[in-house]
Structure formats: structure tokens, C-alpha cells
N, C-alpha and C. Protein backbone atom coordinates (compact mmCIF):
# COMPACT_ATOMS: atom_id res chain seq x y z
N UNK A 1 45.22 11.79 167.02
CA UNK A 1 45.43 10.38 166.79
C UNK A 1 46.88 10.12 166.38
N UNK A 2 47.48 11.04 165.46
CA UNK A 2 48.81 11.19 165.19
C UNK A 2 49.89 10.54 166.41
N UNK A 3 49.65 11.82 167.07
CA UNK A 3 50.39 12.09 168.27
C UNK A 3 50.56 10.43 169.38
N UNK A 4 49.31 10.41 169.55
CA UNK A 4 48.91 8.74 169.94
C UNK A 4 49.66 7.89 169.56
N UNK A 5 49.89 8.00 168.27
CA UNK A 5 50.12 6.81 167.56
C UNK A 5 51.54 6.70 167.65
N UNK A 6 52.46 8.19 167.39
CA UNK A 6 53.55 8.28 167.01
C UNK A 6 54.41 7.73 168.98
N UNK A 7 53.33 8.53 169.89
CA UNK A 7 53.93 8.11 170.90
C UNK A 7 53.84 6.64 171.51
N UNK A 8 53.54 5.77 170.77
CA UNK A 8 53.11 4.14 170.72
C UNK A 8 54.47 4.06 170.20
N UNK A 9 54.63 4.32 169.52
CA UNK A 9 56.24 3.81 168.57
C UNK A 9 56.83 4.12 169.61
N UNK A 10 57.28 5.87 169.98
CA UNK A 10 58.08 5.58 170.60
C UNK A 10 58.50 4.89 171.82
N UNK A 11 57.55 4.27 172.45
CA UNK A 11 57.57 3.63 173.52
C UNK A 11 58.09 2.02 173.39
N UNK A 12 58.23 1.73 172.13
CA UNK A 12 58.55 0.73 171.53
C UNK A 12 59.71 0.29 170.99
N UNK A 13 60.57 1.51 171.19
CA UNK A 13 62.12 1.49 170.27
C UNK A 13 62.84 0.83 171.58
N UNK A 14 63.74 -0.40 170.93
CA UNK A 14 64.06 -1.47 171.44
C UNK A 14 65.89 -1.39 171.13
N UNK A 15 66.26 -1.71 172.33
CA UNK A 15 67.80 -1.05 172.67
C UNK A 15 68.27 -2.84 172.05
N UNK A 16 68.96 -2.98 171.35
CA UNK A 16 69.68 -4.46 170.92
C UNK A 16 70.88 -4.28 171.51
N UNK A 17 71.60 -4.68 172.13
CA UNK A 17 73.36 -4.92 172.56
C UNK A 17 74.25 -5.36 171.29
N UNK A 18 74.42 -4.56 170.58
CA UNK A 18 75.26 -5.43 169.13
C UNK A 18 74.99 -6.28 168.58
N UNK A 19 73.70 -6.06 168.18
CA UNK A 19 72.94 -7.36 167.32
C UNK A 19 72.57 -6.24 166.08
N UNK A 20 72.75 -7.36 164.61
CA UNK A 20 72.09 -6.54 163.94
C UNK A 20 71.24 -6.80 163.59
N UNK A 21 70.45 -5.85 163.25
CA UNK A 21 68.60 -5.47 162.85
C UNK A 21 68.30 -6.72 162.01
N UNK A 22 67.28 -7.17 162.71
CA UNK A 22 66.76 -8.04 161.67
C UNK A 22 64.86 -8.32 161.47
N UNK A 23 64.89 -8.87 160.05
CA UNK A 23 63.08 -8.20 160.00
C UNK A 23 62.55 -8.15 161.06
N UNK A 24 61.34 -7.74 160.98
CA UNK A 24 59.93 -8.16 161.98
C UNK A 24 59.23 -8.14 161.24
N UNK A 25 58.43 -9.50 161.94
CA UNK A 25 57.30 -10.31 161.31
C UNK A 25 56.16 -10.41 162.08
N UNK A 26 55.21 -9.12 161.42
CA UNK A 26 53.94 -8.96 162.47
C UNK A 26 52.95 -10.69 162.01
N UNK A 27 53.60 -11.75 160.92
CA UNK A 27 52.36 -12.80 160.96
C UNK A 27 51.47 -12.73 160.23
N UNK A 28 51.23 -11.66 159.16
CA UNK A 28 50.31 -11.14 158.32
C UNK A 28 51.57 -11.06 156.83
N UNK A 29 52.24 -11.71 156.52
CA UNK A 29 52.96 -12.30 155.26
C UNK A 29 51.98 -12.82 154.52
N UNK A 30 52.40 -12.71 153.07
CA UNK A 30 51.30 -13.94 152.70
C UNK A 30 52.28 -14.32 151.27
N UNK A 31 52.73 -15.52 151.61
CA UNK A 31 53.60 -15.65 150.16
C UNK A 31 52.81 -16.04 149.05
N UNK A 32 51.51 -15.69 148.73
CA UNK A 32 50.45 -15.80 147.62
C UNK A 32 50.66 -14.68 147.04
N UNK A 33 50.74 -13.38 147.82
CA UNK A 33 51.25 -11.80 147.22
C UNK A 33 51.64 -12.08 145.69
N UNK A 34 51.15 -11.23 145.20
CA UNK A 34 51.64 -11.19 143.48
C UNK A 34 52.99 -10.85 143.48
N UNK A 35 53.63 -11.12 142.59
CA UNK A 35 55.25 -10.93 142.03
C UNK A 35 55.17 -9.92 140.94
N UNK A 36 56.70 -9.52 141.02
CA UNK A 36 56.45 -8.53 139.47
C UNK A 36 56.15 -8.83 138.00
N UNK A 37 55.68 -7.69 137.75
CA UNK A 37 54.97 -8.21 136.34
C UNK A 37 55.80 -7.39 135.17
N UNK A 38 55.89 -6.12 135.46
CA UNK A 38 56.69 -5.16 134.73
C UNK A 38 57.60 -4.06 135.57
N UNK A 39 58.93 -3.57 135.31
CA UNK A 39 59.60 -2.78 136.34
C UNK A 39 60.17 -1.78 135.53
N UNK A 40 59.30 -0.69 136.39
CA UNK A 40 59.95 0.85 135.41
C UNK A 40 61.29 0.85 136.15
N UNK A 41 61.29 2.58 135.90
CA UNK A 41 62.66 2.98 136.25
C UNK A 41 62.63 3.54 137.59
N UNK A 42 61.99 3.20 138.92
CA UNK A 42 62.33 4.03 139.86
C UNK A 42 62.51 3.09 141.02
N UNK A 43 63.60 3.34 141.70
CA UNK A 43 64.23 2.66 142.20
C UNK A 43 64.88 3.82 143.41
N UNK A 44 64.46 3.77 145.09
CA UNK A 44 64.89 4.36 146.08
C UNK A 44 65.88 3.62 146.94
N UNK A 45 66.44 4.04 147.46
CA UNK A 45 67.90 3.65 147.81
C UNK A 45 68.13 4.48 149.08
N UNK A 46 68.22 4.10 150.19
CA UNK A 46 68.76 5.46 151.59
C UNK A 46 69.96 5.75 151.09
N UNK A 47 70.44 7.19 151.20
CA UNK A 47 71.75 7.70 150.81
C UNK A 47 72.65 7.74 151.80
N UNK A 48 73.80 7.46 151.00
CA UNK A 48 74.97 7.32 152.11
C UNK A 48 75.52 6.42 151.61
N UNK A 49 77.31 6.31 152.37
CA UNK A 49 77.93 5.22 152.12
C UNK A 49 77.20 3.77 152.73
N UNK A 50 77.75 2.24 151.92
CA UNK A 50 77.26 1.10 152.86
C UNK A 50 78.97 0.43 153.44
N UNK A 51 78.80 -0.11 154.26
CA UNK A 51 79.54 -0.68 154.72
C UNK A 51 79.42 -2.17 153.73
N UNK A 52 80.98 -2.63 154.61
CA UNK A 52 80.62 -4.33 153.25
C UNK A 52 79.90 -5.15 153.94
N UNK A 53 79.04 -5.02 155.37
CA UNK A 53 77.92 -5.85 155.36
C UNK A 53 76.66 -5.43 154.61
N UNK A 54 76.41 -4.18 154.46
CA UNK A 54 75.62 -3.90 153.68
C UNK A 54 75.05 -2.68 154.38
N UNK A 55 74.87 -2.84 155.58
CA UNK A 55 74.21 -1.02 156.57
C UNK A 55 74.68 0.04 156.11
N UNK A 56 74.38 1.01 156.29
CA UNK A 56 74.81 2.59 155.70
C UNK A 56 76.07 2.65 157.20
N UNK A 57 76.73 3.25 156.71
CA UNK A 57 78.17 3.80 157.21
C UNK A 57 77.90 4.66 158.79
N UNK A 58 76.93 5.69 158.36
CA UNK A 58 76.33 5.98 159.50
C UNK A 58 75.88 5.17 160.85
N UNK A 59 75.58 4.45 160.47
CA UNK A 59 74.86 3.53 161.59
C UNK A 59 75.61 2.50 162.27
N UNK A 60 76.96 2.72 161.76
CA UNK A 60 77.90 1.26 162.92
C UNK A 60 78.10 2.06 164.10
N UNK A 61 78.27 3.44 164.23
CA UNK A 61 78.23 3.76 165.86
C UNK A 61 76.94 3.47 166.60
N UNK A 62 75.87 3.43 166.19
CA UNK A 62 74.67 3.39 166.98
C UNK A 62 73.67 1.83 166.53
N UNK A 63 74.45 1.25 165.83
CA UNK A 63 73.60 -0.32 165.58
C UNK A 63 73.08 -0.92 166.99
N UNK A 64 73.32 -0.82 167.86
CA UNK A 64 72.57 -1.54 168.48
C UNK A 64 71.14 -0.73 169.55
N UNK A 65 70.69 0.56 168.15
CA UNK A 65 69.13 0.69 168.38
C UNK A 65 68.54 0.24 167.14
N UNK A 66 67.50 -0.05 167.49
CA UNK A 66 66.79 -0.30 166.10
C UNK A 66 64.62 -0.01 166.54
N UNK A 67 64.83 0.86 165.54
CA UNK A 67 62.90 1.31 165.28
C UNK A 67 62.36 0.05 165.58
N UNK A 68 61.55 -0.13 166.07
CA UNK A 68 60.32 -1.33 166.20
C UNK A 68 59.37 -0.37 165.55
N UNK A 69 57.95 -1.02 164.82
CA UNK A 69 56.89 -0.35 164.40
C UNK A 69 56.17 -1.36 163.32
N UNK A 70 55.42 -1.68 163.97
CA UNK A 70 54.14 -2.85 163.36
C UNK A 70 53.93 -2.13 161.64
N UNK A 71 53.70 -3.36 160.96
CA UNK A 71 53.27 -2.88 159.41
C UNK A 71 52.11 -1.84 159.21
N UNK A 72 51.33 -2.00 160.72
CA UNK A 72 49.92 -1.54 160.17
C UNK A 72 50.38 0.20 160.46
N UNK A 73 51.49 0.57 161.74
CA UNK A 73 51.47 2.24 161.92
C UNK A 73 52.83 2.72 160.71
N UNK A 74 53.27 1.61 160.30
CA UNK A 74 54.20 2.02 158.92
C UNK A 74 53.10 2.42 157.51
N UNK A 75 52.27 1.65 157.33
CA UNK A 75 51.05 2.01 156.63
C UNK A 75 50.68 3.14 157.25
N UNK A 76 50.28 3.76 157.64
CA UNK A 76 49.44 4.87 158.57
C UNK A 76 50.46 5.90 157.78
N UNK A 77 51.83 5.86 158.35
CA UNK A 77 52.95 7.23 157.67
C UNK A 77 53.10 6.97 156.05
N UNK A 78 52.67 5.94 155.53
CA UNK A 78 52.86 5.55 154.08
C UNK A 78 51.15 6.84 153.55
N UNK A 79 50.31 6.42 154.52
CA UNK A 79 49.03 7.19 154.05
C UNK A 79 49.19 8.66 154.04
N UNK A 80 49.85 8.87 154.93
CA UNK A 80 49.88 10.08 155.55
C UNK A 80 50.71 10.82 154.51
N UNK A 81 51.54 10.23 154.38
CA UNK A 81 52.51 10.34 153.18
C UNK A 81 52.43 11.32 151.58
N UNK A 82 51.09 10.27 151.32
CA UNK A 82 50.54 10.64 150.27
C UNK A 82 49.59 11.55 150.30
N UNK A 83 48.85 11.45 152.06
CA UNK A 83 48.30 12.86 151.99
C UNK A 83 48.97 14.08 151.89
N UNK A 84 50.32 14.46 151.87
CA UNK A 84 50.79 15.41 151.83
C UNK A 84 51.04 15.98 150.57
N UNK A 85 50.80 14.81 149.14
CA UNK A 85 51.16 15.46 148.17
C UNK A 85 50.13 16.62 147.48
N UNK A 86 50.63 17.58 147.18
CA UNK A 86 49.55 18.44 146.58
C UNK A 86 48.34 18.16 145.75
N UNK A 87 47.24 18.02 145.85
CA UNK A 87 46.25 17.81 145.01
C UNK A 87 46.10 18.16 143.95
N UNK A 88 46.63 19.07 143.40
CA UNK A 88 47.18 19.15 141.90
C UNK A 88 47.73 18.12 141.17
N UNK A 89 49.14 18.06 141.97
CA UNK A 89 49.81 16.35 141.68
C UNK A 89 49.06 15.25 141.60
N UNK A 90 48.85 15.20 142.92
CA UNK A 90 47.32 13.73 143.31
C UNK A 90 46.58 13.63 142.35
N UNK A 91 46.04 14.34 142.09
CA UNK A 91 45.02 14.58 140.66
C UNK A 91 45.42 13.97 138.68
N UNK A 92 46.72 14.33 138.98
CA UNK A 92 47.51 13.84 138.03
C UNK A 92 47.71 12.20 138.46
N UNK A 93 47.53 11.47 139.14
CA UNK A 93 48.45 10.34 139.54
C UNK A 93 47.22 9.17 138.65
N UNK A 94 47.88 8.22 137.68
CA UNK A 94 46.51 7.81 136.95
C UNK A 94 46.64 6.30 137.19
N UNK A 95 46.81 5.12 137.62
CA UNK A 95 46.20 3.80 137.01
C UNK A 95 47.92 3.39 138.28
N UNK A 96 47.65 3.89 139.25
CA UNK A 96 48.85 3.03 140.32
C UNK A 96 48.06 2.29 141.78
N UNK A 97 48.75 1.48 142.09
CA UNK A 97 48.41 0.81 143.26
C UNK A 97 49.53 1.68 144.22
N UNK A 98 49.34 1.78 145.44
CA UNK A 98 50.45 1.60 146.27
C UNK A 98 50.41 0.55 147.68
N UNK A 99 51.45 -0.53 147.78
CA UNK A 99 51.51 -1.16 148.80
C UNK A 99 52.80 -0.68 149.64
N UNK A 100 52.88 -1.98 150.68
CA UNK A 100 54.16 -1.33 151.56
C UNK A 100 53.74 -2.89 151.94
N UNK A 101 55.23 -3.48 152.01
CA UNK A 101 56.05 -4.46 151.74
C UNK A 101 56.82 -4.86 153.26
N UNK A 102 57.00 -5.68 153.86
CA UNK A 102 58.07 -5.62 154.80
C UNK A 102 59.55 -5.88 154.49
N UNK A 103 60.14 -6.69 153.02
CA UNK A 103 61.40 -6.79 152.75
C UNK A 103 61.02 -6.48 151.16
N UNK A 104 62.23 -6.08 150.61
CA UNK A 104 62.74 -5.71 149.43
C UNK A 104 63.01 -7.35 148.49
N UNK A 105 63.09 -7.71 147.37
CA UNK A 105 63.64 -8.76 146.83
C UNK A 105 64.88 -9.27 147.56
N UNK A 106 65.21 -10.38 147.67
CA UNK A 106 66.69 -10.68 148.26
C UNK A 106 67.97 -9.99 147.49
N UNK A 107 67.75 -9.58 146.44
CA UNK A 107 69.36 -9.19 145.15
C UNK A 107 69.16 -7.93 145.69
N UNK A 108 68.33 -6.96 146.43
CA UNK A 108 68.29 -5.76 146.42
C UNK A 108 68.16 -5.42 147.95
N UNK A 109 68.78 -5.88 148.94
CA UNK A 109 68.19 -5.63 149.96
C UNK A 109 68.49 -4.13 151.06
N UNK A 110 68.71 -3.52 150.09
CA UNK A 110 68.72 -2.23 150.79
C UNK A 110 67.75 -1.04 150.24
N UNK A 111 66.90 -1.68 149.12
CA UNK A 111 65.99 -1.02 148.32
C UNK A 111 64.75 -0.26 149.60
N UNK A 112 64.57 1.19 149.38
CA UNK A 112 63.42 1.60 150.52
C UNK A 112 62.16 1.76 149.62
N UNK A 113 62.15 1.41 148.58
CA UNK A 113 60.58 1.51 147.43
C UNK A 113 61.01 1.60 145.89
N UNK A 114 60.25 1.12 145.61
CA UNK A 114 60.26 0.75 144.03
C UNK A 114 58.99 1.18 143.30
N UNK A 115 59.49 2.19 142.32
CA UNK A 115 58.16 2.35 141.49
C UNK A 115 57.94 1.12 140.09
N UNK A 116 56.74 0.76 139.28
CA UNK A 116 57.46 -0.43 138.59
C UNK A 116 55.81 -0.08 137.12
N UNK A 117 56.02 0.04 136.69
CA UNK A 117 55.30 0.56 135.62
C UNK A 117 55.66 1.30 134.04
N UNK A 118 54.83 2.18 134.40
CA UNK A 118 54.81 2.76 132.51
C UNK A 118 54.86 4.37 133.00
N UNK A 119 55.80 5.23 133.27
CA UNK A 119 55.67 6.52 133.38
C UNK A 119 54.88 7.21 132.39
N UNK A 120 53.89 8.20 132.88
CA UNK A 120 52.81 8.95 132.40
C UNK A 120 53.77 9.87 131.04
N UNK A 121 55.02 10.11 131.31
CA UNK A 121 55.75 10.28 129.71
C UNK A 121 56.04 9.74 128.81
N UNK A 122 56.04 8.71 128.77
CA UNK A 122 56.35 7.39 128.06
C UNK A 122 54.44 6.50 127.72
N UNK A 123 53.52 6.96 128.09
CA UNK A 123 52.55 6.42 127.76
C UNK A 123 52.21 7.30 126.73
N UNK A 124 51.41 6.36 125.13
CA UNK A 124 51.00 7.46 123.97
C UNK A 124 49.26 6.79 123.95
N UNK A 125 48.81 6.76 122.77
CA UNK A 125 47.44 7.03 122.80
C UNK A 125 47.67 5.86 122.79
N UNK A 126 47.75 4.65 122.72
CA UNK A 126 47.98 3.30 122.52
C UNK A 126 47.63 2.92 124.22
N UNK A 127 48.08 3.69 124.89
CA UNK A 127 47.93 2.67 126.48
C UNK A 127 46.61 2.43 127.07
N UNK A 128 46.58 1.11 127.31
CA UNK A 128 45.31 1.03 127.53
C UNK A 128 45.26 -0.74 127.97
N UNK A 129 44.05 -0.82 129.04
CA UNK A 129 43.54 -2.59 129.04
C UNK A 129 45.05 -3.00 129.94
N UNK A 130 46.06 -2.34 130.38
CA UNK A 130 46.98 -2.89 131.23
C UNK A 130 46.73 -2.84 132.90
N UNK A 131 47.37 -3.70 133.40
CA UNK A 131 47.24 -3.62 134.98
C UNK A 131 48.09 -2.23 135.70
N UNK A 132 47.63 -2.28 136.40
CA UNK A 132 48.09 -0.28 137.36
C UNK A 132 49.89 -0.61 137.33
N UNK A 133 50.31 0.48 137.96
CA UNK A 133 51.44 0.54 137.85
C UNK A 133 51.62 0.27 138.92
N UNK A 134 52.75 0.25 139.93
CA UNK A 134 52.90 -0.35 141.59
C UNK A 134 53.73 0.45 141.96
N UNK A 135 53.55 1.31 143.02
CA UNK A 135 54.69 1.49 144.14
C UNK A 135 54.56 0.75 145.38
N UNK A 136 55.79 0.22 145.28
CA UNK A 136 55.92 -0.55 146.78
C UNK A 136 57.01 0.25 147.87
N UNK A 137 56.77 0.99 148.64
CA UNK A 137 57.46 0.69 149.63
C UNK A 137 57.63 -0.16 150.68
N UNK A 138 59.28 -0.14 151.11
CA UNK A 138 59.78 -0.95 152.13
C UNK A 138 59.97 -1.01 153.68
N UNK A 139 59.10 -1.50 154.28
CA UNK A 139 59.29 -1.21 156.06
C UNK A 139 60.21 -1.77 156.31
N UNK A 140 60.86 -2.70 156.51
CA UNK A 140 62.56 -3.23 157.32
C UNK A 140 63.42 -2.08 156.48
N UNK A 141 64.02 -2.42 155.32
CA UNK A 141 64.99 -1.36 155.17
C UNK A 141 65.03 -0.09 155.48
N UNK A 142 63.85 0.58 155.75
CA UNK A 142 63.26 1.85 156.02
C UNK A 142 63.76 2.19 157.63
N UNK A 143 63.33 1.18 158.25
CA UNK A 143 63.26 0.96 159.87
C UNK A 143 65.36 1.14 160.21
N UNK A 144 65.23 -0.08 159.46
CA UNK A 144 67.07 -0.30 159.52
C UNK A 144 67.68 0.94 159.41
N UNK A 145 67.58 1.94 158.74
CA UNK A 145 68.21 2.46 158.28
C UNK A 145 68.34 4.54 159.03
N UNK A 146 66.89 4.50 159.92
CA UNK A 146 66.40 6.00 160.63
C UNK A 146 67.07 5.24 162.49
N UNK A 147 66.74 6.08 163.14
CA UNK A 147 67.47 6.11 164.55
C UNK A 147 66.41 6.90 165.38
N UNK A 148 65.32 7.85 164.85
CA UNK A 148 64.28 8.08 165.15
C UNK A 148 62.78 7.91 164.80
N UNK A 149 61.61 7.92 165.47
CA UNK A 149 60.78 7.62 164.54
C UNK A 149 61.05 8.96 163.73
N UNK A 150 60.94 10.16 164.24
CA UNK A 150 60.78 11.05 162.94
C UNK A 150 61.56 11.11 162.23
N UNK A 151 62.73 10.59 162.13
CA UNK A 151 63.56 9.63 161.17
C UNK A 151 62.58 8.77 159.91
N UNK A 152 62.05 8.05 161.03
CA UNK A 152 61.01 6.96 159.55
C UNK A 152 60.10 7.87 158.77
N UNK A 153 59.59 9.04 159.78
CA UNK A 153 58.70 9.55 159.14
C UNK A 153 58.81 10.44 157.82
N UNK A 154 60.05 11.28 157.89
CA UNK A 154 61.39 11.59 156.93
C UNK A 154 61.42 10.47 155.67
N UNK A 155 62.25 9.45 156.09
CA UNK A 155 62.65 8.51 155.26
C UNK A 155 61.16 8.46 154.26
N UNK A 156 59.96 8.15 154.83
CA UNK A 156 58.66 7.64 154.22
C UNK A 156 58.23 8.56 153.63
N UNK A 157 58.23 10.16 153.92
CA UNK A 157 58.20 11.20 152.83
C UNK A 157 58.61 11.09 151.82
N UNK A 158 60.24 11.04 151.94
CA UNK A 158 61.37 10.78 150.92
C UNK A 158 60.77 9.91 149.91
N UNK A 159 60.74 9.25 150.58
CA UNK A 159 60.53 7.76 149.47
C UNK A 159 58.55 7.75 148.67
N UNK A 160 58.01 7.98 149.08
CA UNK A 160 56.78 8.56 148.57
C UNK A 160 57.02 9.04 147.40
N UNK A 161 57.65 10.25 147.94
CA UNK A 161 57.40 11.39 147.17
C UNK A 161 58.56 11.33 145.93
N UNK A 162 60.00 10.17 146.14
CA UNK A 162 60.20 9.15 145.41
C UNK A 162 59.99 8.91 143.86
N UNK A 163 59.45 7.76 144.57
CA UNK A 163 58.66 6.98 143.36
C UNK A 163 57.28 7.59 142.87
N UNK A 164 56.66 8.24 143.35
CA UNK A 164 55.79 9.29 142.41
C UNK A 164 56.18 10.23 141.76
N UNK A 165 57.16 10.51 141.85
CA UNK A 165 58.24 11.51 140.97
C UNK A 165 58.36 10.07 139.95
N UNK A 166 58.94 8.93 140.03
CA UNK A 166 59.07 8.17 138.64
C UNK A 166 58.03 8.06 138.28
N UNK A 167 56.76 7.74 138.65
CA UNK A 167 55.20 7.91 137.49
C UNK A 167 55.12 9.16 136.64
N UNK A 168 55.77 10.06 137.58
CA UNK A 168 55.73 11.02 136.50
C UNK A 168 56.67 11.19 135.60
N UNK A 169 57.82 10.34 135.07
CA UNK A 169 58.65 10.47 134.52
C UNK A 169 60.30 11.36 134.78
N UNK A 170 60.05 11.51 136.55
CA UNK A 170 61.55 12.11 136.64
C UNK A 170 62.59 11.08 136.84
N UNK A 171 63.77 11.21 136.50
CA UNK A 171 65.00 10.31 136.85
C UNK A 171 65.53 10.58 138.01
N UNK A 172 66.54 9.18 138.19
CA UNK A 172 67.06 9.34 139.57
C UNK A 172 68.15 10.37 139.68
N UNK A 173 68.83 10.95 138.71
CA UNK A 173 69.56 12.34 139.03
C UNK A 173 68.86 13.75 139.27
N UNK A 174 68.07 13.46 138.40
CA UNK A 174 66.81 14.94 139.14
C UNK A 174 66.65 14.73 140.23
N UNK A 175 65.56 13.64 140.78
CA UNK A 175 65.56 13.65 141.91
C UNK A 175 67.15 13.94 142.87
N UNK A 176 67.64 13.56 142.70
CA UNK A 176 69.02 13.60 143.48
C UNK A 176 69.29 14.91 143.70
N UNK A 177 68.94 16.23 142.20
CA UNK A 177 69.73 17.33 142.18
C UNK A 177 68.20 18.05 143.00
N UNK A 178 67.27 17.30 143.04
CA UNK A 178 65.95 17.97 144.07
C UNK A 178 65.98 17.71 145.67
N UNK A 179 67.18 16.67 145.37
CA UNK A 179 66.87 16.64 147.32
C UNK A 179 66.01 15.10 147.88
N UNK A 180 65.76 14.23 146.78
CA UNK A 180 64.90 13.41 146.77
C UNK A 180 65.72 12.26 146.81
N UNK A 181 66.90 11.81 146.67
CA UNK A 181 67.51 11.00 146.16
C UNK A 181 67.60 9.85 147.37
């Protein structure tokens, strides 16, 4: 089904002539979506220089490809995602939602996921009766930013595996000195 799926995308990557990337809107928005309530510390970012429009540095030779890929098979690698984390870990993971988002806040728009909670180090016997913690990842910035799908599929590891590193209380220089950054 993988395979299926992944070869659906690629049949889908859409050649632009010097246009730059801009969302896609599968129509399934819903500006009722809850807003933030509380925002930890984890915060994903694609690495690399940006240019002063804002794209990563990398990508002004080849801007005019850009990933196509519906919210619902970006969900699918978001699942898949998390199936990969060890069940040991998984097991540890206590009181989080995870969604996937098509844009980032407007002040942040190169953000690829946000963890936004109470890290499991920072919680004492006191926690309790609060709402889950949230990871959101981001499909446009995500998309914008790979040149292959197994590019996105990369990027969506990355970023997973991310912001579940901040539930558990790692920072963004660990991650960085892990390869995660």
C-alpha cells in the first residue's frame, strides 16, 4: 500500500516555471480548529541558510519544482512516522495529541512542527486535570522545502522524531548535536 501510495505522489510532482510555492488547499480547512493554549519549548525549523524571501538557500536553483501531496497521504507519512518510534519510547509518550496542520502561524512561517505543552521533565506530582500536550506538524513548509518525495518522507521523520524529543524534555541543541535539528 506504501509503495501505491508513494507512487501516487510521485506522479503528481508538478514542474512550476519560476513561480514560488504556494499553499495547497485540499478544502478540508476549518477555521473553528482550536488555537494555542500553552507553548512549550519545541520548535522545528528545516536547516539551512534562508534567503531574504524567506526559502532555504538551497532551493533558488531548483524553485520551480515543488512536491504536490494531499493532507490526507502527508498524514499517512506523519503515521507512519510515529510508527517507527521504538515502543519503549511510544510507551513512555503520556497525555499528547498529534495533528498535522497545512500552514504554520503567519510570524513563523517557515516552522515544520511545533511541540507545545509541559515536558514529562518538568511535570511533578502536582500535574494533573490539564488538556494533552500538542504536536503539530506542518505540510506546506515541509513540502516547500524537500525536492523529493523521499525528501518529505526524511523531513517528516525528522520532525516527528523532533518534537517528541521535546515531550521528553530534550533541547534544541541536543537535538542539533543528535542529528535532529
Amino acid at each position: 500500500m506504501r509503495a501505491m501510495m508513494l507512487q501516487r505522489i510521485r506522479t503528481r510532482v508538478t514542474a512550476l516555471k519560476g513561480q514560488r510555492p504556494r499553499p495547497l488547499d485540499d478544502g478540508d480547512w476549518d477555521p473553528r480548529e482550536p488555537k494555542l493554549l500553552h507553548q512549550g519549548l519545541g520548535k522545528h525549523r528545516g536547516s539551512g541558510p534562508l534567503l531574504q524571501n524567506g526559502l532555504p538557500a538551497r532551493l533558488t536553483s531548483r524553485l520551480s519544482v515543488v512536491i504536490e501531496m494531499s493532507r490526507a497521504d502527508f498524514e499517512v507519512l506523519v503515521a507512519e512516522a510515529l510508527d517507527e518510534v521504538p515502543e519503549e519510547l511510544a510507551a513512555l509518550i503520556d497525555n499528547v495529541a498529534i495533528f498535522v496542520e497545512d500552514d504554520p502561524p503567519a510570524d513563523d512561517p517557515d516552522l515544520l512542527g511545533i511541540y507545545e505543552g509541559i515536558p514529562l521533565t518538568e511535570r511533578g506530582h502536582d500535574y494533573g486535570g490539564v488538556l494533552p500536550d500538542r504536536i503539530t506538524i506542518y505540510r506546506n513548509p515541509t513540502l516547500a522545502i524537500c525536492e523529493t518525495v523521499d525528501d518529505v518522507i526524511d523531513e517528516v521523520n525528522i520532525t516527528v522524531v523532533h518534537e517528541i524529543a521535546h515531550h521528553f524534555g530534550i533541547d534544541d541543541d541536543r537535538l542539533h548535536d543528535l542529528g535532529y535539528g
